[in-house]
Structure formats: C-alpha cells, structure tokens
C-alpha atoms as a PDB file:
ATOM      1  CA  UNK A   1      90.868 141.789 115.523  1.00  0.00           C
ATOM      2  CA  UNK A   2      92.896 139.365 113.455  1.00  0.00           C
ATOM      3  CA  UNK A   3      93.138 140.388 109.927  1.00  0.00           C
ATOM      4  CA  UNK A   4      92.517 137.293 107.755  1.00  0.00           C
ATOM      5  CA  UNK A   5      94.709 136.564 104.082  1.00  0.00           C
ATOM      6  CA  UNK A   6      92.475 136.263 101.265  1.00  0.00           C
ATOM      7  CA  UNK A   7      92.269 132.612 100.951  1.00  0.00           C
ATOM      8  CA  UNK A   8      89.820 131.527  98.022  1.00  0.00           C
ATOM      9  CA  UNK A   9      92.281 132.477  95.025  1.00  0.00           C
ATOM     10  CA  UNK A  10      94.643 129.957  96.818  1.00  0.00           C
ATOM     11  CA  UNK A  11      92.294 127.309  97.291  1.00  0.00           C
ATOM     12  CA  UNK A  12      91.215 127.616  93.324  1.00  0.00           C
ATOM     13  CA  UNK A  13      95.530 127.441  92.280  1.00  0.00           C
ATOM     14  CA  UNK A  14      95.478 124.267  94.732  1.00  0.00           C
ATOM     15  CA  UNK A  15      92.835 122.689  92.769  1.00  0.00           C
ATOM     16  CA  UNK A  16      94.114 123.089  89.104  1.00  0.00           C
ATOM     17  CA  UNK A  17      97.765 122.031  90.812  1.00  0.00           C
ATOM     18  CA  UNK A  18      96.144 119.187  92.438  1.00  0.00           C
ATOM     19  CA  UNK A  19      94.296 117.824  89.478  1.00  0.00           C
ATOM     20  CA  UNK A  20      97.211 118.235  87.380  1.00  0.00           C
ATOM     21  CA  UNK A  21      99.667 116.290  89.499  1.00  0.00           C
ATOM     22  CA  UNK A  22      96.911 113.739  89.936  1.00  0.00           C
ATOM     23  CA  UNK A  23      96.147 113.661  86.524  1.00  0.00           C
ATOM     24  CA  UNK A  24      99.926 112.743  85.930  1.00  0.00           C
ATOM     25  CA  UNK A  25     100.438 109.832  88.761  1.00  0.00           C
ATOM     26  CA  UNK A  26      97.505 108.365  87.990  1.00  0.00           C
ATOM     27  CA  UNK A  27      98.100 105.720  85.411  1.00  0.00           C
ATOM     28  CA  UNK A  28      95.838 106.420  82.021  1.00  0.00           C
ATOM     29  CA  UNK A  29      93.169 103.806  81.972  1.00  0.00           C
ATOM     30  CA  UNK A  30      94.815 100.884  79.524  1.00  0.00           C
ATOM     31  CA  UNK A  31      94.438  96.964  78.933  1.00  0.00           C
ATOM     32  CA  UNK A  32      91.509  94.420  80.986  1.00  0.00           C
ATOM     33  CA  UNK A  33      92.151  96.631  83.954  1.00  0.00           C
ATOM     34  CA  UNK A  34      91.195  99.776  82.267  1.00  0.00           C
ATOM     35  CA  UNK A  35      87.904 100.160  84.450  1.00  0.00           C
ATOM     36  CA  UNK A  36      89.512 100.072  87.761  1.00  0.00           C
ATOM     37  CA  UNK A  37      92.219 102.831  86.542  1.00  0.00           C
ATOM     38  CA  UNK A  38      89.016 105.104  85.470  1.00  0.00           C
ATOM     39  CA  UNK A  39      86.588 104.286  88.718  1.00  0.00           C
ATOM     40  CA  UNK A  40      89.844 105.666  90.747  1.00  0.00           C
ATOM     41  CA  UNK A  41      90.470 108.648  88.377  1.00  0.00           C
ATOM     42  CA  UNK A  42      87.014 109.246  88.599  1.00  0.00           C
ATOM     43  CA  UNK A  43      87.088 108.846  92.530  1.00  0.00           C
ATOM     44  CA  UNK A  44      89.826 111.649  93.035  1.00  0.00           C
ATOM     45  CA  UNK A  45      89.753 113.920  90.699  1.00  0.00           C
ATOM     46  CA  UNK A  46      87.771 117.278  90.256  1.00  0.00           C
ATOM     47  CA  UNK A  47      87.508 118.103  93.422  1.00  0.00           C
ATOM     48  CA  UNK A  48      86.012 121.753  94.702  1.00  0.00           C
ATOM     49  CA  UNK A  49      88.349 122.814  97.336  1.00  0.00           C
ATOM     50  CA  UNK A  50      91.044 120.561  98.376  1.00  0.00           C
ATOM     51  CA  UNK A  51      91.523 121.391 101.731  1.00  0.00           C
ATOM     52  CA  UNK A  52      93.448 118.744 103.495  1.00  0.00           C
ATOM     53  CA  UNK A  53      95.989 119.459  99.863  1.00  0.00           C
ATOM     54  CA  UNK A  54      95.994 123.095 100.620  1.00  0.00           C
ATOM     55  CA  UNK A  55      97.200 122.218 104.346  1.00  0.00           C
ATOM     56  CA  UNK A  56      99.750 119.731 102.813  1.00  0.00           C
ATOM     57  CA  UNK A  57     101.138 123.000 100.656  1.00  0.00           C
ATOM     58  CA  UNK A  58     100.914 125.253 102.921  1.00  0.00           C
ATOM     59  CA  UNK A  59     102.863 124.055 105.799  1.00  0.00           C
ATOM     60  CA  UNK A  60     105.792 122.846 103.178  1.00  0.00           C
ATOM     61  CA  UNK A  61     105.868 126.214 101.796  1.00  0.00           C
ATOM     62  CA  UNK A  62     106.788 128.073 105.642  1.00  0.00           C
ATOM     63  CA  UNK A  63     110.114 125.875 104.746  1.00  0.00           C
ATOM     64  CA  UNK A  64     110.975 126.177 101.186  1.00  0.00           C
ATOM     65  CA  UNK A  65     109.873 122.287 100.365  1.00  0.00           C
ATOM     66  CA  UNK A  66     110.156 121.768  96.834  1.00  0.00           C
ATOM     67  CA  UNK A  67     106.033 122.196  95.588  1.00  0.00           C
ATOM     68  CA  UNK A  68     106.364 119.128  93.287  1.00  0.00           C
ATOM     69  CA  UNK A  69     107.473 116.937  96.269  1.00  0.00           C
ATOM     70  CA  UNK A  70     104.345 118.178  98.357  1.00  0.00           C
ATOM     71  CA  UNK A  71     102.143 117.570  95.846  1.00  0.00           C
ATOM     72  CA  UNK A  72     102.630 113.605  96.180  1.00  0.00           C
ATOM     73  CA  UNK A  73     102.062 114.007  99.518  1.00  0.00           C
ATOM     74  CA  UNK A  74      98.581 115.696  99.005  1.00  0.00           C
ATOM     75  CA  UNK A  75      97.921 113.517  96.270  1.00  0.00           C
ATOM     76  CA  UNK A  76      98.416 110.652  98.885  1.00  0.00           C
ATOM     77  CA  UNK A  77      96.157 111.846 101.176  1.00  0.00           C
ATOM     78  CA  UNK A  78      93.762 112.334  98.305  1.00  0.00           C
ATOM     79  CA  UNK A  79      93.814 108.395  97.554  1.00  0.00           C
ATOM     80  CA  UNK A  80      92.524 107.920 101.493  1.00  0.00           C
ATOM     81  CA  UNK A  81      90.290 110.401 101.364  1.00  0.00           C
ATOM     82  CA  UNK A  82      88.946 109.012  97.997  1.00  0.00           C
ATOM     83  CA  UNK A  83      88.733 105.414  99.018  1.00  0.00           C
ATOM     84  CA  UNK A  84      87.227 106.173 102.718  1.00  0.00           C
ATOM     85  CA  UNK A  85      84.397 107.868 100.332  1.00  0.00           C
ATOM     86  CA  UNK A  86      83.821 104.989  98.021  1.00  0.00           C
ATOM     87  CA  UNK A  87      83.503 102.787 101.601  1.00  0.00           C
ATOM     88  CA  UNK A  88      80.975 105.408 102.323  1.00  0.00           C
ATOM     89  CA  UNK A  89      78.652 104.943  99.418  1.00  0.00           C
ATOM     90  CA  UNK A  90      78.495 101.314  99.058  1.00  0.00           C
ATOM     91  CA  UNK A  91      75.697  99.303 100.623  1.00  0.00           C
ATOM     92  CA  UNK A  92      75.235 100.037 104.422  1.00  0.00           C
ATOM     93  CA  UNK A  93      77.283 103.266 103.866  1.00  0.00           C
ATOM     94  CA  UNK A  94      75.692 107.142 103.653  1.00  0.00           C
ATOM     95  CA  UNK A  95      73.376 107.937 100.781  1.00  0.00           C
ATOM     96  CA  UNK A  96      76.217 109.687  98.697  1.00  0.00           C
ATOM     97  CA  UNK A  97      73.976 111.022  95.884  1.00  0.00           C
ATOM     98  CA  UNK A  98      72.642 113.556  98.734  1.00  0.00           C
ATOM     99  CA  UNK A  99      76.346 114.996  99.320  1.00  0.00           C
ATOM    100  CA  UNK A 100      77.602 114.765  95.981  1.00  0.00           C
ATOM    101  CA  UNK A 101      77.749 116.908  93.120  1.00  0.00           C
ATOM    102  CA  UNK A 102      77.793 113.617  91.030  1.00  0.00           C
ATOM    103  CA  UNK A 103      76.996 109.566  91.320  1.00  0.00           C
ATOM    104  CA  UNK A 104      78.915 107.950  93.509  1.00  0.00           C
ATOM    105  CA  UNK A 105      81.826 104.986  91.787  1.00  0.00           C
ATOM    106  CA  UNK A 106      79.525 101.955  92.914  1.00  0.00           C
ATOM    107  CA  UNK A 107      76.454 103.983  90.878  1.00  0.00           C
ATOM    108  CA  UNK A 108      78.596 105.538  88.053  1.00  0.00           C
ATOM    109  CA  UNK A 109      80.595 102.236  87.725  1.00  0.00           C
ATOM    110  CA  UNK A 110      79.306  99.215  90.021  1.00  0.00           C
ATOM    111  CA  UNK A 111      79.722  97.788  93.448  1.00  0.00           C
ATOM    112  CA  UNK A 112      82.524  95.288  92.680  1.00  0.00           C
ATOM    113  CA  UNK A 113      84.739  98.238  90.934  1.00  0.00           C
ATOM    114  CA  UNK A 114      83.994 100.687  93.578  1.00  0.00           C
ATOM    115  CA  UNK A 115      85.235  98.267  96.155  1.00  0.00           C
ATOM    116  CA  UNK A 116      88.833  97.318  94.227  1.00  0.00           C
ATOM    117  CA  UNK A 117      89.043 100.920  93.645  1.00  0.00           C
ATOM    118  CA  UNK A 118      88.668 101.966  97.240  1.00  0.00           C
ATOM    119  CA  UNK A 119      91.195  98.997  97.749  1.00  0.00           C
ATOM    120  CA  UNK A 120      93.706  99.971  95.519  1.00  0.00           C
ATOM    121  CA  UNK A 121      93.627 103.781  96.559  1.00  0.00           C
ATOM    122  CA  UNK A 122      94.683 102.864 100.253  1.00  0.00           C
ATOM    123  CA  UNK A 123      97.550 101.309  98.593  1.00  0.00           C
ATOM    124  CA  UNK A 124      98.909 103.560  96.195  1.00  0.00           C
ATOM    125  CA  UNK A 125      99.061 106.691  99.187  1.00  0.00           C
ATOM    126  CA  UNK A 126     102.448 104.851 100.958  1.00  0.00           C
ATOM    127  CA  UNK A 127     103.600 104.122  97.460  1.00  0.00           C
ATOM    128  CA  UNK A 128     103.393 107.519  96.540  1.00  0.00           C
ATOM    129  CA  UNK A 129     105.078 108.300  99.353  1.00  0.00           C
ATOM    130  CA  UNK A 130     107.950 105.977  99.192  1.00  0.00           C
ATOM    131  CA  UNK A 131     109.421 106.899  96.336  1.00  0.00           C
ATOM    132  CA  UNK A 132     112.357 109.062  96.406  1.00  0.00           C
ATOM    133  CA  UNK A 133     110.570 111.913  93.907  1.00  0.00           C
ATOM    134  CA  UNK A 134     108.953 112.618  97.174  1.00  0.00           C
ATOM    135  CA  UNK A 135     112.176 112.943  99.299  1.00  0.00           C
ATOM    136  CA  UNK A 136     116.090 111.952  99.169  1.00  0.00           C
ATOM    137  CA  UNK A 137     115.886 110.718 102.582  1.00  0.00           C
ATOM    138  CA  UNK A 138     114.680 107.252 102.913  1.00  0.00           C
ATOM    139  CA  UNK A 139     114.536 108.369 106.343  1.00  0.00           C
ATOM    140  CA  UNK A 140     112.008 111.291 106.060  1.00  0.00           C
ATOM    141  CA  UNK A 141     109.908 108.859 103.663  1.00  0.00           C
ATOM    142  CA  UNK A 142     109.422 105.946 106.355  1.00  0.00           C
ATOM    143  CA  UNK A 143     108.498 108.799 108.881  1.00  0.00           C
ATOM    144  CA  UNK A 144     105.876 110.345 106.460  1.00  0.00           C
ATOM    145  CA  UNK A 145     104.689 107.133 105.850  1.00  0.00           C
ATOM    146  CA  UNK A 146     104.488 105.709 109.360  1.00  0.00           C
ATOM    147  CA  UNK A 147     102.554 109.358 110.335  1.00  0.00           C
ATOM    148  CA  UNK A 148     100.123 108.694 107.782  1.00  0.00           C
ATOM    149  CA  UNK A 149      99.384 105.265 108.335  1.00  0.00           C
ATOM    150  CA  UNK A 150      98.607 106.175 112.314  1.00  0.00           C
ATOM    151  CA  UNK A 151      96.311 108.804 110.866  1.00  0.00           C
ATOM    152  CA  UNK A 152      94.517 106.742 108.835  1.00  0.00           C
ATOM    153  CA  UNK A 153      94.390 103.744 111.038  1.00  0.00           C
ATOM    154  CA  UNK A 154      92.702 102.061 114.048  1.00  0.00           C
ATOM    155  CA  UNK A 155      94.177 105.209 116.328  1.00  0.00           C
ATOM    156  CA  UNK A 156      92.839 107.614 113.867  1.00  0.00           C
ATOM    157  CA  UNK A 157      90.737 108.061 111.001  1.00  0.00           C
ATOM    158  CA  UNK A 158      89.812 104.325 110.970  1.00  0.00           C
ATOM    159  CA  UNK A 159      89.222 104.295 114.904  1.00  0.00           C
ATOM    160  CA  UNK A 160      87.344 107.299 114.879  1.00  0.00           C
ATOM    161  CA  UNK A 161      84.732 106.088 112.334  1.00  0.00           C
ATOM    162  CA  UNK A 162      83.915 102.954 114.503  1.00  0.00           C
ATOM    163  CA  UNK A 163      83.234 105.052 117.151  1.00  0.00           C
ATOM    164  CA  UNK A 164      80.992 107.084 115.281  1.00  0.00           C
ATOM    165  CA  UNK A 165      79.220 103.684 114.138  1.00  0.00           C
ATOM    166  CA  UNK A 166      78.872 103.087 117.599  1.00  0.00           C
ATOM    167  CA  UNK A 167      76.952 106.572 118.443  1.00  0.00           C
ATOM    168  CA  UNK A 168      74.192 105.334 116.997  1.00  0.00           C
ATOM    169  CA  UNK A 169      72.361 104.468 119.764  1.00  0.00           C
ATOM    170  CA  UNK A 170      72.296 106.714 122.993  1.00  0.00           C
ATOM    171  CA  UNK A 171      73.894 110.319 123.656  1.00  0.00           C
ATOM    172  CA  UNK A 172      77.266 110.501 124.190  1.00  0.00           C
ATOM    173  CA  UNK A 173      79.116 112.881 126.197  1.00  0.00           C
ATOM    174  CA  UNK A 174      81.019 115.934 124.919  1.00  0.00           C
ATOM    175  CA  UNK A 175      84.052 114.448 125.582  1.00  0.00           C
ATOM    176  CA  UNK A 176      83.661 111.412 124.202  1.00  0.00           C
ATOM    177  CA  UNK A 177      82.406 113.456 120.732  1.00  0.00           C
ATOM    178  CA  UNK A 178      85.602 114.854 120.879  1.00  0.00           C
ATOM    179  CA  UNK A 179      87.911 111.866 121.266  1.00  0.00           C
ATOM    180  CA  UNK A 180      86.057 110.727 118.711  1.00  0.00           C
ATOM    181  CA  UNK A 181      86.775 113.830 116.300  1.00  0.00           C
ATOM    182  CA  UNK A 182      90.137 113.954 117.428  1.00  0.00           C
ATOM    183  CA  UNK A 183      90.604 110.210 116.000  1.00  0.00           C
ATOM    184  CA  UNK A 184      88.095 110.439 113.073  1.00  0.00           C
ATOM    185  CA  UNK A 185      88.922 114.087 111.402  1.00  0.00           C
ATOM    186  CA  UNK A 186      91.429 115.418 113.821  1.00  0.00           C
ATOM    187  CA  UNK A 187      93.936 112.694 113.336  1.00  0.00           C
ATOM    188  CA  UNK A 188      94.373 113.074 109.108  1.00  0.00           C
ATOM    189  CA  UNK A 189      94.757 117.110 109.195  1.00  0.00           C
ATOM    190  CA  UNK A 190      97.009 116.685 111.880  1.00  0.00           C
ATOM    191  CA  UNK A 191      99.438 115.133 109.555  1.00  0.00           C
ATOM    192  CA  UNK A 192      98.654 117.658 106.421  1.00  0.00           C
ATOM    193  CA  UNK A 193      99.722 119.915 109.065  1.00  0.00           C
ATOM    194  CA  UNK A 194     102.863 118.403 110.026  1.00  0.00           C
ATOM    195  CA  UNK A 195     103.841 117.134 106.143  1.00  0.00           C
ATOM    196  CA  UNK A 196     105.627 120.207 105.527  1.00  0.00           C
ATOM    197  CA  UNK A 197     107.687 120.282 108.682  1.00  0.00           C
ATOM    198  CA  UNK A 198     108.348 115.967 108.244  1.00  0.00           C
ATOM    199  CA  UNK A 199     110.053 116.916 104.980  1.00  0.00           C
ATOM    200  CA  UNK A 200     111.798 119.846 105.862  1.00  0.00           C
ATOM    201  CA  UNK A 201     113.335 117.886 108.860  1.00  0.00           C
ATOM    202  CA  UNK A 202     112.139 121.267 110.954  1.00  0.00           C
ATOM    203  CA  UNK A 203     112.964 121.971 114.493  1.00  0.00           C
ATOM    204  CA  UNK A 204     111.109 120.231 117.312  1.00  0.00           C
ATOM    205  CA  UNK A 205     108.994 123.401 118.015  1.00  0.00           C
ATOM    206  CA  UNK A 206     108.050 124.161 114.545  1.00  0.00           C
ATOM    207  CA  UNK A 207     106.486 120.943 114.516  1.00  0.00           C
ATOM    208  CA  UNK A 208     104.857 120.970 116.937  1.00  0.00           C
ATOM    209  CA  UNK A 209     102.984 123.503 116.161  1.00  0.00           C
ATOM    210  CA  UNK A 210     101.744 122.857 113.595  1.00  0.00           C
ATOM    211  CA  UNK A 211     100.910 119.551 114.838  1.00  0.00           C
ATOM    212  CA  UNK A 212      98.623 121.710 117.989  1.00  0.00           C
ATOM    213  CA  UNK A 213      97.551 123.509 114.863  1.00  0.00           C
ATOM    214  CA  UNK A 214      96.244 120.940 113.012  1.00  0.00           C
ATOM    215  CA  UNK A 215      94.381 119.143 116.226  1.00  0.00           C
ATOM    216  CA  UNK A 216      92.873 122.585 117.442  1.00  0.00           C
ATOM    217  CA  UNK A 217      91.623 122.895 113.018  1.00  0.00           C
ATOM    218  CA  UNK A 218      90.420 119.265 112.874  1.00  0.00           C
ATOM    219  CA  UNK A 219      88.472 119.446 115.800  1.00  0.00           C
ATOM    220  CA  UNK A 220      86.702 122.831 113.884  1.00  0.00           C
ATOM    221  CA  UNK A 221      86.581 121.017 111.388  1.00  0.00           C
ATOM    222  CA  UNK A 222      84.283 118.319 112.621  1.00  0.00           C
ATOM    223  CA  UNK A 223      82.088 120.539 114.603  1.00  0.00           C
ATOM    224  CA  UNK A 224      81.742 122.381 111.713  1.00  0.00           C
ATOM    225  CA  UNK A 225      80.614 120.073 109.010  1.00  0.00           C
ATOM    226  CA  UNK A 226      78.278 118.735 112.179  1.00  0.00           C
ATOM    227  CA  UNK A 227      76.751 121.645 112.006  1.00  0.00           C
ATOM    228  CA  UNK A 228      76.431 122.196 108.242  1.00  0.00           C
ATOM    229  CA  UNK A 229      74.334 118.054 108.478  1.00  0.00           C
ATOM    230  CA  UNK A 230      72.300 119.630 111.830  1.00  0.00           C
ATOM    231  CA  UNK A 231      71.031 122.199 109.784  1.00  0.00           C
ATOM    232  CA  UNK A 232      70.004 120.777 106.747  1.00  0.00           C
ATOM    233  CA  UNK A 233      68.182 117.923 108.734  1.00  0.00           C
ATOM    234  CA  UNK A 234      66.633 120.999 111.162  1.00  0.00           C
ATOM    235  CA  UNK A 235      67.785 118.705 113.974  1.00  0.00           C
ATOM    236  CA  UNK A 236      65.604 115.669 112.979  1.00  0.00           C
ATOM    237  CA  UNK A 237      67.362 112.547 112.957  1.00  0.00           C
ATOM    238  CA  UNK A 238      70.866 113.220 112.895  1.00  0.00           C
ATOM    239  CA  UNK A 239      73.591 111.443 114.687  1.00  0.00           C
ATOM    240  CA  UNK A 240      74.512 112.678 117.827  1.00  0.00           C
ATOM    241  CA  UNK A 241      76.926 115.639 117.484  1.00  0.00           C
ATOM    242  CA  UNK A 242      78.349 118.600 119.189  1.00  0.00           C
ATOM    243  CA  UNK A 243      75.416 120.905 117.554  1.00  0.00           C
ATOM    244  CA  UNK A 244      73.135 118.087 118.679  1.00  0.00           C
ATOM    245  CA  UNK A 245      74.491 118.532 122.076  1.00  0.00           C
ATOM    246  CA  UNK A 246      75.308 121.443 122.474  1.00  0.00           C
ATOM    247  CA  UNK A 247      72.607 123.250 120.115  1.00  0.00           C
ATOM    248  CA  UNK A 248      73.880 125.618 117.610  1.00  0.00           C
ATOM    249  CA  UNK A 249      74.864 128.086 118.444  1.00  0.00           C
ATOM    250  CA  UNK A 250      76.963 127.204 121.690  1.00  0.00           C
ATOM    251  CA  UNK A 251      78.578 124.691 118.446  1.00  0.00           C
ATOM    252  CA  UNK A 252      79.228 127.317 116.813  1.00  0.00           C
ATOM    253  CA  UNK A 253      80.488 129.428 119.218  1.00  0.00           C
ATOM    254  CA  UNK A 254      83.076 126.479 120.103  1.00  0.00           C
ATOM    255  CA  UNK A 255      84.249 126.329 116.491  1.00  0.00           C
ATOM    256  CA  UNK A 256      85.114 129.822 116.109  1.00  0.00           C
ATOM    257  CA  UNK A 257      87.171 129.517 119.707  1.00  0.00           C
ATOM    258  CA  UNK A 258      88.978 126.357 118.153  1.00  0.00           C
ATOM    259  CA  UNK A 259      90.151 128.285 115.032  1.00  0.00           C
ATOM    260  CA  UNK A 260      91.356 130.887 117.142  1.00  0.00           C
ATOM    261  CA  UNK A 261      93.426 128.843 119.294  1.00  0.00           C
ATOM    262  CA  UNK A 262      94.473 126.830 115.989  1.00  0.00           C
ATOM    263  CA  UNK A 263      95.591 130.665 114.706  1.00  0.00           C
ATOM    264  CA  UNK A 264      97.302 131.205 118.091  1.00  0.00           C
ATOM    265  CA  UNK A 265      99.646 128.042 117.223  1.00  0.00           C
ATOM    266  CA  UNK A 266     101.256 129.921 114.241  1.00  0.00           C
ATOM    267  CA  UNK A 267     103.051 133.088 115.636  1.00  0.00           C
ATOM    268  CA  UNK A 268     105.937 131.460 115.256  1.00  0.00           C
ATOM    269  CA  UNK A 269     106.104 131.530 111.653  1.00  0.00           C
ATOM    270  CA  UNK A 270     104.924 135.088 111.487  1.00  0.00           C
ATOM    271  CA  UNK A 271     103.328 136.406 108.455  1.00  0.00           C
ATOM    272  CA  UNK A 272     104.689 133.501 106.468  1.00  0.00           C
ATOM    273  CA  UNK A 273     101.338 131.177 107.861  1.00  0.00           C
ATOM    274  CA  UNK A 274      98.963 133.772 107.157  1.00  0.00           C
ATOM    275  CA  UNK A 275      97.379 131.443 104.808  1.00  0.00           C
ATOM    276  CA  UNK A 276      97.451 128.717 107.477  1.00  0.00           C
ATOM    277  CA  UNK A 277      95.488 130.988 109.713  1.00  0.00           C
ATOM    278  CA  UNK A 278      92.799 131.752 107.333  1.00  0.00           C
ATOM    279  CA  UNK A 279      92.197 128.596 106.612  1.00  0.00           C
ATOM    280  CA  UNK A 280      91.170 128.262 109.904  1.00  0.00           C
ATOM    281  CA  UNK A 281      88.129 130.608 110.109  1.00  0.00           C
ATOM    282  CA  UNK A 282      87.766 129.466 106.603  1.00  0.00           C
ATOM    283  CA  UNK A 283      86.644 125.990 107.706  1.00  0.00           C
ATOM    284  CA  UNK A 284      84.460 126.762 109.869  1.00  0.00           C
ATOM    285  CA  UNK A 285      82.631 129.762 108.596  1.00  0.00           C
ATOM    286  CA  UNK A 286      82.449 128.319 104.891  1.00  0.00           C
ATOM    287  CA  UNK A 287      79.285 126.092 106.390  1.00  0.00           C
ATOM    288  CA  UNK A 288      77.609 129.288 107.483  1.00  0.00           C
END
C-alpha cells in the first residue's frame, strides 16, 4: 500500500507564502481607483488551501526553481481563479453565499466593481508572468504564458464551462462528462503541474509527466468536488455529473483509481514528489 507524505502542514506554509507574495504584487489600494485595487485584494486573498499554488510549488521544487519565481506563477493562476469566481457570483452565475465562507465582491462591493475586478484579474496573470522576476528567459516566459492562456481559454477552462452550461438540459454521456472535465478543471492543473518543469527547461519526459499527472489529478479533481455538490443536494437537482451518473459510490471508486494512476506518473522523480502524490488522494478524499 502506498505510504502517503503528510501533506496538511504544507498546504498551511503555502497559504501564509501565498498571501504574502500576493499581498506584495498586489498594488495597495490608492487614488479614484482605490475600490477596484481592494474588490481584487479582497477577491484573492485569504484563501484556505491553495491547491492549484501548492501544485505550482511543488513541481518547481523536484528542479531547484527559485521559490520566489514560482510564487508569481501561482499568484497568476490565483488572478484566474479569482476572476472566473467573481463571473460566478454575478447575476445568472451560482449562488456564491452558499459556497463561501464570506460575501461574494458584487455583494461585499457591487456588481459594476466585481465585474472590472474580474476584468482586470485576467489581465494581470500574463503580466505577472512576463516579467523577467519570473524568469531570465524571455523564452520560458512566452511558453508559460502561451500554456496558461490555452488553459484558461476556449480549449480549456473557458471551453469547458460552456459545456457545462450546456448540460443543463438532458444526460450526457460519461465521456462527454469527461471531455468536459478534462477542458473545464483538467486543463488549469495541468499547467500547475507542468509550471515547474516550463521553468526549469526539464527534459521531455519529466514533463510529461507531470503533464499525465496533472490530467489523471484534474479529472479527480472534478469528480470529486461533483461528489462533495451530489451529496449536499442528496441527489436532488444537481447538474448532471459523474456521481449523478454513475451514483456514488462507483464515482468514488473512479476517483480514487484516477489518483492512483496520477501517483503512478511520478516514479520518476522518486521520493522527491512525495508531496505531489499525496496531494493526489488528498483531493479527492478531503470531500469525504
């Protein structure tokens, strides 16, 4: 049986690193556009667990990347992460106040701010990025770039949610479900998972596999949090999922197999991803 790393004293050092370097890229709220600066402070930081950051520092530290370097690059995918969530809350998005520990930007601030915010977020992540505090090589900064605007976009993140808007009505098929994970969750770990390897200009097979990694954790991921909605509705009106399909426990069942084979993708790197590996059984059994 594979021995897991304890991983929750990791995940806590993330978060104070995290909110730290956020706390010092994010400009300090200051003249007429003082509420915007605040809405997106408020938007991204004090976060709980930091997952998608923890991947980002994780797979940089297998090859020595300098920490403060990765931590753009999670803050980065922070700022999508944050603005996709503001998009979420405002009118004809999910009820946020039922997910979050707080109000969401349009109800702590209003709609109009939430929206710039959300705007401005999804440009500051390839900022971030192109500067060259987050690598020498203008080379290695276009290709981080370019990875995370695929993730985020129309063949990814982006893509995957209109699916999932489309789902509404009628039961899709397993593998369409997971096309559309792959695109909407999938696609945006994937690259956590590879961020490390990007910057390190690693060999072809290291990143790789952390790229089959990252595809076999996303697609946890998503059947995961699935389940974690399925259960707190007890079934009743939830949007067709892989628990819906499948019921829960063959979902569950799945999830487990997919961090295993995620797991599988890191003997390369021998004890070095031991974090990496826990983080896979962490994701899905944290919504047990």
């Amino acid at each position: 049986m594979l021995r897991l790393a304890p991983i929750e004293p990791a995940i806590a050092e993330t978060v104070t690193f995290l909110d730290a370097t956020l706390d010092a890229l994010l400009p300090q709220p200051a003249g007429p556009e003082a509420r915007l600066m605040e809405a997106i402070r408020y938007a991204t930081m004090g976060g709980t667990q930091r997952l998608r950051g923890f991947l980002v520092l994780q797979s940089g530290r297998l090859f020595g990347v300098d920490r403060r370097a990765l931590g753009r690059v999670a803050v980065a995918v922070e700022c999508i992460c944050a603005s996709s969530m503001i998009r979420d809350d405002l009118p004809a998005g999910e009820p946020g106040d039922q997910r979050q520990a707080r109000p969401p930007v349009q109800r702590a601030f209003d709609p109009a701010t939430a929206w710039l915010a959300a705007d401005t977020l999804l440009m500051m992540a390839p900022g971030l990025l192109a500067s060259a505090e987050t690598h020498g090589d203008p080379f290695v900064r276009c290709d981080l770039i370019g990875k995370l605007a695929a993730a985020g976009g129309a063949a990814g993140m982006s893509g995957g949610r209109m699916i999932d808007v489309a789902m509404d009505i009628g039961q899709p098929s397993l593998a369409e479900l997971t096309r559309m994970a792959r695109m909407k969750t999938a696609a945006l770990i994937t690259f956590c998972c590879e961020a490390g390897a990007i910057m390190a200009k690693a060999s072809g097979a290291a990143r790789q596999a952390l790229i089959s990694y990252g595809q076999e954790l996303g697609l946890a991921w998503q059947i995961a949090s699935d389940l974690s909605h399925f259960a707190a509705q007890d079934g009743n009106g939830t949007k067709p999922s892989v628990a819906s399909l499948l019921g829960c426990d063959r979902a569950a069942a799945q999830a487990e197999a997919l961090a295993s084979q995620a797991a599988s993708h890191l003997d390369l790197f021998d004890e070095k991803a031991d974090l990496l590996r826990a983080a896979a059984f962490f994701v899905v059994r944290r919504q047990a």
